[in-house]
N, C-alpha and C. Protein backbone atom coordinates (compact mmCIF):
# COMPACT_ATOMS: atom_id res chain seq x y z
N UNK A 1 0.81 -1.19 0.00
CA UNK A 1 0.00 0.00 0.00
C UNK A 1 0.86 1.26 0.00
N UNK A 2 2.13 1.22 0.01
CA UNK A 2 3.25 2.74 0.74
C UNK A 2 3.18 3.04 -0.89
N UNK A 3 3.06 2.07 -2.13
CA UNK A 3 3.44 2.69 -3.04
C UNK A 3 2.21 3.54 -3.77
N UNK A 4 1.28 3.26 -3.12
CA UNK A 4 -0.31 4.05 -3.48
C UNK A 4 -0.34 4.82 -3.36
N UNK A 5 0.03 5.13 -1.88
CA UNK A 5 -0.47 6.20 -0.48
C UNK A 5 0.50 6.67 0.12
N UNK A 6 0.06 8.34 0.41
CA UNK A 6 1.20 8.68 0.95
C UNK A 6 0.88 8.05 2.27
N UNK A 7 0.00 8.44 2.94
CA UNK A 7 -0.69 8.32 4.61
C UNK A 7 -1.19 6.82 4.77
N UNK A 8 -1.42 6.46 5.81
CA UNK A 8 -2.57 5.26 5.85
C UNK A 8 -2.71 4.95 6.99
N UNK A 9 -3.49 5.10 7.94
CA UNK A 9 -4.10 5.70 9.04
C UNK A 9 -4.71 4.42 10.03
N UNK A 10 -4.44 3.74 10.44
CA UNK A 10 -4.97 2.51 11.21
C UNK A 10 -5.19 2.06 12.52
N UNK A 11 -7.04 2.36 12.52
CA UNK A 11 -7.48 2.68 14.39
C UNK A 11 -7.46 1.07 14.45
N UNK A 12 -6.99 1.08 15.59
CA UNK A 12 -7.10 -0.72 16.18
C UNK A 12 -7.76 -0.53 17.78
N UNK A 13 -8.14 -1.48 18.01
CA UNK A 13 -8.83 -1.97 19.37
C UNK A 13 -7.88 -1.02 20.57
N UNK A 14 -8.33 -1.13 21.74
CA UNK A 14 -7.30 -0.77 22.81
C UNK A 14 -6.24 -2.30 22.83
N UNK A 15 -4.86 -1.34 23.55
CA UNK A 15 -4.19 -2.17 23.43
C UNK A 15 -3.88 -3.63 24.10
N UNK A 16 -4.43 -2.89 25.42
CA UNK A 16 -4.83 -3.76 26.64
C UNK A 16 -5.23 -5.11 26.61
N UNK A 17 -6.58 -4.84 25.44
CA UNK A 17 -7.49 -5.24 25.35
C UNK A 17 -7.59 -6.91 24.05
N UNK A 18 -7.00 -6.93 23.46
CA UNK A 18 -6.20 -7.18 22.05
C UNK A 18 -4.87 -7.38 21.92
N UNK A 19 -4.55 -7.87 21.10
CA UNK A 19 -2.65 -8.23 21.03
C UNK A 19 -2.66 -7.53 19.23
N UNK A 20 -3.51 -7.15 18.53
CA UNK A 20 -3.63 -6.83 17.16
C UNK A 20 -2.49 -5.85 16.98
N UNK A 21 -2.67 -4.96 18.04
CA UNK A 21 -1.74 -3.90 18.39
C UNK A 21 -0.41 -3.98 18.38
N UNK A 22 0.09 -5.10 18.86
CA UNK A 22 1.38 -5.59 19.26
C UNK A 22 1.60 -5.98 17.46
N UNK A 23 1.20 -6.72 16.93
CA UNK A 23 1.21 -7.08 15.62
C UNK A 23 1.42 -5.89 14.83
N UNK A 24 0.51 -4.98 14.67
CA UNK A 24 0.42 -4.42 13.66
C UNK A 24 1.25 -3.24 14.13
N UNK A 25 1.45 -2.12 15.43
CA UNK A 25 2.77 -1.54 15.58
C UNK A 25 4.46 -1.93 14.64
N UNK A 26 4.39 -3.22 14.96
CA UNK A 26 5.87 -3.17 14.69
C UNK A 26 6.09 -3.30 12.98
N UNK A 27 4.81 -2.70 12.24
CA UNK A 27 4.54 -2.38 10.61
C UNK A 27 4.65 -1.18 10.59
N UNK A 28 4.37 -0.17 11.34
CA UNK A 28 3.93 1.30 11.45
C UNK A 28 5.50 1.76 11.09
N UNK A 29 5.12 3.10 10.65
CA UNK A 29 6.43 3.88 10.61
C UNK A 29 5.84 4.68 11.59
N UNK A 30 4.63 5.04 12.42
CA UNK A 30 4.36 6.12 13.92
C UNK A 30 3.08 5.60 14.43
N UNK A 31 3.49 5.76 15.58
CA UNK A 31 2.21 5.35 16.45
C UNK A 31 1.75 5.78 17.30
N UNK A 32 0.42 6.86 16.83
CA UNK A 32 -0.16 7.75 18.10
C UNK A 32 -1.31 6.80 19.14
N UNK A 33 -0.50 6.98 20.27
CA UNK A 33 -1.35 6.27 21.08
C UNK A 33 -2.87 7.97 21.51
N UNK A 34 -4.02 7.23 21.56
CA UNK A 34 -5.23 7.97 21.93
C UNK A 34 -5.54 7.26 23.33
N UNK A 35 -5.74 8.53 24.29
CA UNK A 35 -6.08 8.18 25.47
C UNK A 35 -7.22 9.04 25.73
N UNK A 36 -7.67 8.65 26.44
CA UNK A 36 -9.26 9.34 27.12
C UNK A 36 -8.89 9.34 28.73
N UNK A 37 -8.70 10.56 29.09
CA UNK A 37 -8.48 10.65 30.80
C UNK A 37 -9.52 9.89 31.57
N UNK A 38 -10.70 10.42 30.96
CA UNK A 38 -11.64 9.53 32.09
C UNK A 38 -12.07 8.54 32.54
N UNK A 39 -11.23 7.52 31.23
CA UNK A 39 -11.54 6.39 31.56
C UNK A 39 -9.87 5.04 31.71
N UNK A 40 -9.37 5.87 31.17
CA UNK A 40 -7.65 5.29 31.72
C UNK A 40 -7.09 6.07 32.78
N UNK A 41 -6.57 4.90 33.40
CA UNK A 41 -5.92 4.90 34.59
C UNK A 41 -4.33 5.36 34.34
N UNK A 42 -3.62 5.96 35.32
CA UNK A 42 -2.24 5.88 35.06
C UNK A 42 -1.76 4.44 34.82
N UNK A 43 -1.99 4.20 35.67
CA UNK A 43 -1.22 2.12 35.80
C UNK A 43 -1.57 1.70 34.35
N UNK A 44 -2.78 1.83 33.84
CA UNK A 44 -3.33 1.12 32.35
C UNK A 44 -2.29 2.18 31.39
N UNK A 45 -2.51 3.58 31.27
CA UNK A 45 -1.58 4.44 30.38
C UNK A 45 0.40 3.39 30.60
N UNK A 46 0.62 3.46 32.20
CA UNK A 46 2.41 2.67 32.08
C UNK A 46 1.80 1.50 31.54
N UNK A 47 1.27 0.63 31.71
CA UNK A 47 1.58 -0.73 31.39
C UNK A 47 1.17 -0.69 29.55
N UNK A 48 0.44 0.09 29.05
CA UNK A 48 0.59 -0.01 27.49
C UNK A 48 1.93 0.85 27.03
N UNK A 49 2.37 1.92 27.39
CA UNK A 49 3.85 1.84 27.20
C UNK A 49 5.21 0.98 27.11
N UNK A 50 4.56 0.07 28.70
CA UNK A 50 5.96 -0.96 28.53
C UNK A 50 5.12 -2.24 27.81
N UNK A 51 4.28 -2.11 27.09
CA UNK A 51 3.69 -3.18 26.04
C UNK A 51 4.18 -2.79 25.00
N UNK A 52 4.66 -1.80 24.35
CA UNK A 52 5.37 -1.06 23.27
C UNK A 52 6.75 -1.38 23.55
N UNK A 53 7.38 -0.31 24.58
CA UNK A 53 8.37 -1.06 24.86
C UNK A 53 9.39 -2.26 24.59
N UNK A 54 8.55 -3.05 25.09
CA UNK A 54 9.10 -4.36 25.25
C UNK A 54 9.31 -5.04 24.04
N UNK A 55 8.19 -4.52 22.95
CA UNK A 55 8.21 -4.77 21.62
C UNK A 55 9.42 -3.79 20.77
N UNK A 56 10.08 -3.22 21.55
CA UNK A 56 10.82 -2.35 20.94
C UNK A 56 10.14 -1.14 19.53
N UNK A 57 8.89 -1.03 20.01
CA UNK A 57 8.36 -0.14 19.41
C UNK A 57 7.90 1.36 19.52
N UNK A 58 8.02 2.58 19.19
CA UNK A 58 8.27 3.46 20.19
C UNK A 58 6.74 4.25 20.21
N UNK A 59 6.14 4.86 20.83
CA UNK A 59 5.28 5.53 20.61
C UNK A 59 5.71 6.92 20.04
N UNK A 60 5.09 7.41 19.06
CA UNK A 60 5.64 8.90 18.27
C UNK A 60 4.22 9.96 18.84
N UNK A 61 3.40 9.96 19.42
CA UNK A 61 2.93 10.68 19.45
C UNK A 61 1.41 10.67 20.64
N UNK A 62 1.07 11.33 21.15
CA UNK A 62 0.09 11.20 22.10
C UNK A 62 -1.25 12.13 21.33
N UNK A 63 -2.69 11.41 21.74
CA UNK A 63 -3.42 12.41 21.48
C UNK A 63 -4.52 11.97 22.88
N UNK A 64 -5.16 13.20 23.77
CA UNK A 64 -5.61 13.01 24.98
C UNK A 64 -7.11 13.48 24.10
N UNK A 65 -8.19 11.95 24.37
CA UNK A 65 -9.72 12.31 23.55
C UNK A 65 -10.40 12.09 24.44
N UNK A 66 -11.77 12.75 24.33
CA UNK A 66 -13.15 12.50 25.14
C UNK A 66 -12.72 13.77 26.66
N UNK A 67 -12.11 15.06 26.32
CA UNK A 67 -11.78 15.66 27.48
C UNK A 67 -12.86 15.97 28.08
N UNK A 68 -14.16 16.27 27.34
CA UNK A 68 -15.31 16.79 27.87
C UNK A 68 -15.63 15.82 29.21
N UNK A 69 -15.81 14.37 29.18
CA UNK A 69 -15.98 13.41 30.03
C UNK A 69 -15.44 13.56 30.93
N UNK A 70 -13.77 13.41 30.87
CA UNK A 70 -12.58 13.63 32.33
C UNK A 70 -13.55 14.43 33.26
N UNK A 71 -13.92 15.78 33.01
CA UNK A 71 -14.32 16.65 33.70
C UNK A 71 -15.62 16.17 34.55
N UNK A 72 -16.89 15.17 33.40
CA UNK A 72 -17.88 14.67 34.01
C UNK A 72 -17.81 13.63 34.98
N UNK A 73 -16.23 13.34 35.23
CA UNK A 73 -16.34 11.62 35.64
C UNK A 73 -16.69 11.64 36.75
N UNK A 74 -17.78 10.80 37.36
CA UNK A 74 -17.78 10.72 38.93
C UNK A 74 -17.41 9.58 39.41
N UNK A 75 -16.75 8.78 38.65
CA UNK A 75 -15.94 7.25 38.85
C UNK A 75 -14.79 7.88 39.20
N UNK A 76 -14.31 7.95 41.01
CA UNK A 76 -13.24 8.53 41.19
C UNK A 76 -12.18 7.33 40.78
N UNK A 77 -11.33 7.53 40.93
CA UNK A 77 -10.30 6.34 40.62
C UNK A 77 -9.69 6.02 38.73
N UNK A 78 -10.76 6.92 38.31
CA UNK A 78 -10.58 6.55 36.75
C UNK A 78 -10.42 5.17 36.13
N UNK A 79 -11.86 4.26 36.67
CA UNK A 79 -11.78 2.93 36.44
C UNK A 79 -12.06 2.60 35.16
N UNK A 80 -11.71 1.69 34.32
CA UNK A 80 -12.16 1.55 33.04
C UNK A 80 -13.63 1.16 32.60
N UNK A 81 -14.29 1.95 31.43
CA UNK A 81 -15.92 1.48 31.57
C UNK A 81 -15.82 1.10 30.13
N UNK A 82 -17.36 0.57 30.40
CA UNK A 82 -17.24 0.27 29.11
C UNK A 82 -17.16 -1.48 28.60
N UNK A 83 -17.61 -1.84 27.02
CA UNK A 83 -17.11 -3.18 26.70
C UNK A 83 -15.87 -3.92 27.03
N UNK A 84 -14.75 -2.91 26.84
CA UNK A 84 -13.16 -3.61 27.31
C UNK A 84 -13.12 -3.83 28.89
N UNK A 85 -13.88 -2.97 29.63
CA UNK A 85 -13.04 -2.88 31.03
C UNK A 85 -13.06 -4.68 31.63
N UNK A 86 -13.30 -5.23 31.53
CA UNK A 86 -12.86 -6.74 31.49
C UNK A 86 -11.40 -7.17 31.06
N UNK A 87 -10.87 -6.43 29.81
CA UNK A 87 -9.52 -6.90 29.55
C UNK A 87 -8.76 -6.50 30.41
N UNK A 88 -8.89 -5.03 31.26
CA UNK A 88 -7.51 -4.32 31.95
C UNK A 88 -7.72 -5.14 33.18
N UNK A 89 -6.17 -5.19 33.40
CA UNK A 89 -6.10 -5.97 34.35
C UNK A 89 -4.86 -5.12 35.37
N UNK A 90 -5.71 -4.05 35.90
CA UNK A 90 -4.64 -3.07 36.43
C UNK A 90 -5.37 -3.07 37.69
């Protein structure tokens, strides 16, 4: 596809949550990780870093989504909601 396209843009599952991630990172030439404050934890944000990491893959870029929520959350603790919150295991 690099010889098509300049860009090519590929949302995958959380990382946590899935190993697709682990796979398909170490294809990427950058990898913006998307976080949502209100519903990741610090511990869940380190432990998908050293899931990169470890893969020797680097993260190039951060984007912080859903800020409106952070502000609404009344889940103190910033527990994970949602379909995935079963995978984190933080």
């Amino acid at each position: 596809m690099r010889a098509d396209y300049d860009n090519i843009l590929i949302d995958s599952p959380p990382v946590l949550a899935v190993s697709d991630v682990r796979a398909i990172g170490q294809a990427c030439d950058a990898i913006l990780l998307s976080v949502a404050p209100a519903t990741t934890s610090r511990a869940q944000f380190g432990q998908v870093l050293r899931e990169f990491s470890s893969l020797n893959v680097q993260v190039t870029g951060l984007v912080m989504s859903d800020l409106g929520s952070a502000r609404k959350q009344t889940n103190a603790g910033g527990q994970p909601c949602g379909a995935y919150a079963r995978y984190y295991d933080v």
